[in-house]
Protein backbone atom coordinates (compact mmCIF):
# COMPACT_ATOMS: atom_id res chain seq x y z
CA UNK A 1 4.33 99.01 -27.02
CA UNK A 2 3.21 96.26 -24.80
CA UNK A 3 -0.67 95.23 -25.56
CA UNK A 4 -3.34 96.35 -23.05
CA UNK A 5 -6.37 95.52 -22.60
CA UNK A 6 -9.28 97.19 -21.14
CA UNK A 7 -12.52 96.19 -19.84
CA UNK A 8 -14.83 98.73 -20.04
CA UNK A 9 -18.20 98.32 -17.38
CA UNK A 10 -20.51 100.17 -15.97
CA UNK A 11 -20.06 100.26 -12.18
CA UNK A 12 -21.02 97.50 -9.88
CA UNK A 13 -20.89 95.16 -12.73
CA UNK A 14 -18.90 91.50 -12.38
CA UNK A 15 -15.79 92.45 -13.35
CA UNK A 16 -13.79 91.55 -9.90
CA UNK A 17 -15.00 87.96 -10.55
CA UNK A 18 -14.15 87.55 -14.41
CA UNK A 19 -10.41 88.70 -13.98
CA UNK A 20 -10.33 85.99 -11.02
CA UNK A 21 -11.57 83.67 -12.81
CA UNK A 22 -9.81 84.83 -16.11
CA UNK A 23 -6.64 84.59 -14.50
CA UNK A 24 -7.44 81.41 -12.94
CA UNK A 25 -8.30 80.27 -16.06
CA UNK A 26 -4.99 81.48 -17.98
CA UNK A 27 -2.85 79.91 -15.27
CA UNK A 28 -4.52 76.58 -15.84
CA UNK A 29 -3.33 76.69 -19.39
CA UNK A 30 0.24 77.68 -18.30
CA UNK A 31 0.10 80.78 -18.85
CA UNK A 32 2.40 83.47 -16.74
CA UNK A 33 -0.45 85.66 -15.23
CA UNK A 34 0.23 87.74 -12.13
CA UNK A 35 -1.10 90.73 -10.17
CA UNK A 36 -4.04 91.74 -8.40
CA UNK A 37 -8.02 91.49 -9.01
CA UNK A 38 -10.08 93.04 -6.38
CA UNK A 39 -12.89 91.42 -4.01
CA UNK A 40 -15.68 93.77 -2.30
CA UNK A 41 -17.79 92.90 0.21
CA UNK A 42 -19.53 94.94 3.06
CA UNK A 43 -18.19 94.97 6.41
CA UNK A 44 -19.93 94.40 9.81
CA UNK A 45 -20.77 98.13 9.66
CA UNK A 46 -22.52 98.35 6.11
CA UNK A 47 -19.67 99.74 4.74
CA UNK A 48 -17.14 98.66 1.93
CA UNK A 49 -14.79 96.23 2.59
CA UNK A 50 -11.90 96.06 -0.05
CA UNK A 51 -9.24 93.75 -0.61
CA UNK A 52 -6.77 92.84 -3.28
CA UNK A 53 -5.63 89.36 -4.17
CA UNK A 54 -2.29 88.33 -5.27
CA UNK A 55 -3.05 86.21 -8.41
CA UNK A 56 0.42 84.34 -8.24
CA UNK A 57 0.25 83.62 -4.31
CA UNK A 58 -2.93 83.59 -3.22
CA UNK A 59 -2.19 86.42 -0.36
CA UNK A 60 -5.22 89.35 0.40
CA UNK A 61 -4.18 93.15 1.16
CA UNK A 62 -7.17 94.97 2.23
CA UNK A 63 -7.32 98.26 1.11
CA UNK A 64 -10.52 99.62 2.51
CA UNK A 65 -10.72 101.48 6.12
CA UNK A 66 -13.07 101.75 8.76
CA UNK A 67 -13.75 105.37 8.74
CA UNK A 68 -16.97 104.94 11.33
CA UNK A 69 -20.30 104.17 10.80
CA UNK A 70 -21.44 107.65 9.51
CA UNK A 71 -18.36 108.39 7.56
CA UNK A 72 -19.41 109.05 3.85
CA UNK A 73 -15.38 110.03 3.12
CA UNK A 74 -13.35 107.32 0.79
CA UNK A 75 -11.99 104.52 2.37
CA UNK A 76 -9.23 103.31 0.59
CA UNK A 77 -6.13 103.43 2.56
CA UNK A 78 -3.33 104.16 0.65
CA UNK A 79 -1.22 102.72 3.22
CA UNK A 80 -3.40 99.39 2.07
CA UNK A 81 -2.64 100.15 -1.44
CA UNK A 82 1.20 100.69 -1.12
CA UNK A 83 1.50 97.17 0.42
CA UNK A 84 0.02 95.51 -2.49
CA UNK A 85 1.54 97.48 -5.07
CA UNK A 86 4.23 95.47 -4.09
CA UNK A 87 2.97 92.27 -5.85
CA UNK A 88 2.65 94.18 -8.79
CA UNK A 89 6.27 95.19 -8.93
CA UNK A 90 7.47 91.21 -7.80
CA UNK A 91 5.61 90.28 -10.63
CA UNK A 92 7.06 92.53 -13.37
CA UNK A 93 10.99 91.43 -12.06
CA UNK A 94 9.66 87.62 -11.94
CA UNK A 95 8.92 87.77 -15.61
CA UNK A 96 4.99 87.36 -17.02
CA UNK A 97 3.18 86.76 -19.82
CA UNK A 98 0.38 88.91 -18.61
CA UNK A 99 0.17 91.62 -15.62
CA UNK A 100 -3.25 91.99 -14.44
CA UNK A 101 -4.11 95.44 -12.30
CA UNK A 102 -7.42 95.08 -10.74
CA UNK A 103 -8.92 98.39 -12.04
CA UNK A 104 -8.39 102.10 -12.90
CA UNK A 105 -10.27 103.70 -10.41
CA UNK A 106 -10.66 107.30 -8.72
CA UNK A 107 -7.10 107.05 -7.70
CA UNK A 108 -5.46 106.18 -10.18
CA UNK A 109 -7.62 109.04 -12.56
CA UNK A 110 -5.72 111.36 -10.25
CA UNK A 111 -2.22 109.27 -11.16
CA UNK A 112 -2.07 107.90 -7.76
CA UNK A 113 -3.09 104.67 -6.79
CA UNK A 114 -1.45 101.83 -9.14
CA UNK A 115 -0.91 104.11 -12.09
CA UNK A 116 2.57 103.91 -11.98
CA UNK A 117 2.95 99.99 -12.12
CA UNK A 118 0.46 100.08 -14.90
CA UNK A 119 2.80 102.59 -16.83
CA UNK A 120 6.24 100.50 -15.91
CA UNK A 121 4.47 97.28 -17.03
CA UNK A 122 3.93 98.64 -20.21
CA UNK A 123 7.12 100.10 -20.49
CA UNK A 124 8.84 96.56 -20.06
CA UNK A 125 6.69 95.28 -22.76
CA UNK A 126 4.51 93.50 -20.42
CA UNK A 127 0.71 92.65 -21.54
CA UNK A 128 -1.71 94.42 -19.04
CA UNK A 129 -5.25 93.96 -18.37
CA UNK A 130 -7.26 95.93 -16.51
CA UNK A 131 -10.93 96.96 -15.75
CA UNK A 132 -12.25 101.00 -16.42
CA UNK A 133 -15.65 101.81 -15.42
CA UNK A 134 -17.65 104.28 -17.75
CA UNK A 135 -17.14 106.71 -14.60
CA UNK A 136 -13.26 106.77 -15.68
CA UNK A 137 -13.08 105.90 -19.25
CA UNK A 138 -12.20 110.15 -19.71
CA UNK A 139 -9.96 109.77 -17.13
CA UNK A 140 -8.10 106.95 -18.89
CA UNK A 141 -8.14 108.59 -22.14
CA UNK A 142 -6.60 111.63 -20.81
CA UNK A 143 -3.83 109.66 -18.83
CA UNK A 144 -2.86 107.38 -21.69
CA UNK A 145 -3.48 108.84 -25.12
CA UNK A 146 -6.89 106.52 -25.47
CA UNK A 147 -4.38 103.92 -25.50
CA UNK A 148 -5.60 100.52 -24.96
CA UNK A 149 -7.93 97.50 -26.48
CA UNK A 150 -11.26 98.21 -25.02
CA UNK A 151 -13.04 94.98 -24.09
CA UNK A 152 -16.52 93.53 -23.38
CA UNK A 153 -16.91 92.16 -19.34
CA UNK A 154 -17.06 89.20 -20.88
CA UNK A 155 -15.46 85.97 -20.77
CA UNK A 156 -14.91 85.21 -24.57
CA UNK A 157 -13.93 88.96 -24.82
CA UNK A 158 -10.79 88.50 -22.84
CA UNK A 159 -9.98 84.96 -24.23
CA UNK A 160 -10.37 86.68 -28.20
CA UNK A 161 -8.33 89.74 -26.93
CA UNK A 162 -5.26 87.44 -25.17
CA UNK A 163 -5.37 85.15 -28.43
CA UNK A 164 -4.53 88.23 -30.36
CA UNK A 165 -1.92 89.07 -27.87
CA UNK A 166 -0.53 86.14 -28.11
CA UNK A 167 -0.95 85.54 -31.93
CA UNK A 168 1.30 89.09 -32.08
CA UNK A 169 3.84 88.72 -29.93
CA UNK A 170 7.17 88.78 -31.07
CA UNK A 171 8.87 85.14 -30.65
CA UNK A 172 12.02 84.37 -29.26
């Protein structure tokens, strides 16, 4: 089974920015990293603005909606969602050392969202990481057997956790 690590965090912590800059980092180094990390902002209206980045090509997919300035419904838009799911399906056929998928969220606890790319990575034997806020961890559990390294938001957790991954790969 392909190694997967997961960064546990309470919610509204810094974990968009250390998988950018994790990734960034791995990339440096030559390492095969693809997927998405996620960047939030507010939009002109006060409301969430939410967009994916393409590690590997630098393109954003925003995948927040403008539901209104009173709306108090979820704005991810799935169609948003779809679009960069994409990326994460590119990456898997281009071949990676390391898949990362921006975050298990309230979508993809109900198996929507980018569960499924998450579950085909792993079935290829691909390395995931991804982020799980305390809100989710149940979720997670339930979804995937507890499966999964859990992981400090922290950079020297991820570097100690992809050394492993590395260190126990099987070689060519």
């Amino acid at each position: 089974m392909a190694a997967i690590g997961v960064i546990l965090h309470p919610s509204g912590s810094h974990t968009e920015e250390l998988l950018g800059a994790f990734a960034e980092e791995l990339r440096d180094r030559g390492v095969r990293v693809g997927g998405l990390y996620q960047r939030s902002g507010t939009d002109p209206n006060g409301k969430s603005r939410m967009e994916l980045v393409d590690i590997a090509e630098g393109k954003v997919y925003l995948i927040s909606q403008n539901l209104g300035r009173f709306s108090q419904a979820c704005c991810v838009d799935p169609g948003g969602l779809a679009d960069a799911s994409m990326v994460l399906r590119r990456d898997m056929e281009r071949g990676l050392d390391l898949l990362i998928i921006n975050k298990f969220a309230r979508h993809e606890s109900l198996g929507r969202g980018l569960t499924a790319e998450l579950f085909e990575a792993v079935s290829r034997g691909i390395p995931v990481l991804t982020a799980v806020s305390h809100r989710y961890k149940a979720a997670w559990d339930e979804l995937t057997d507890c499966a999964g390294d859990i992981l400090a938001a922290d950079p020297d957790a991820l570097r100690s956790w992809w050394a492993k991954v590395q260190k126990e790969a099987p070689r060519p």
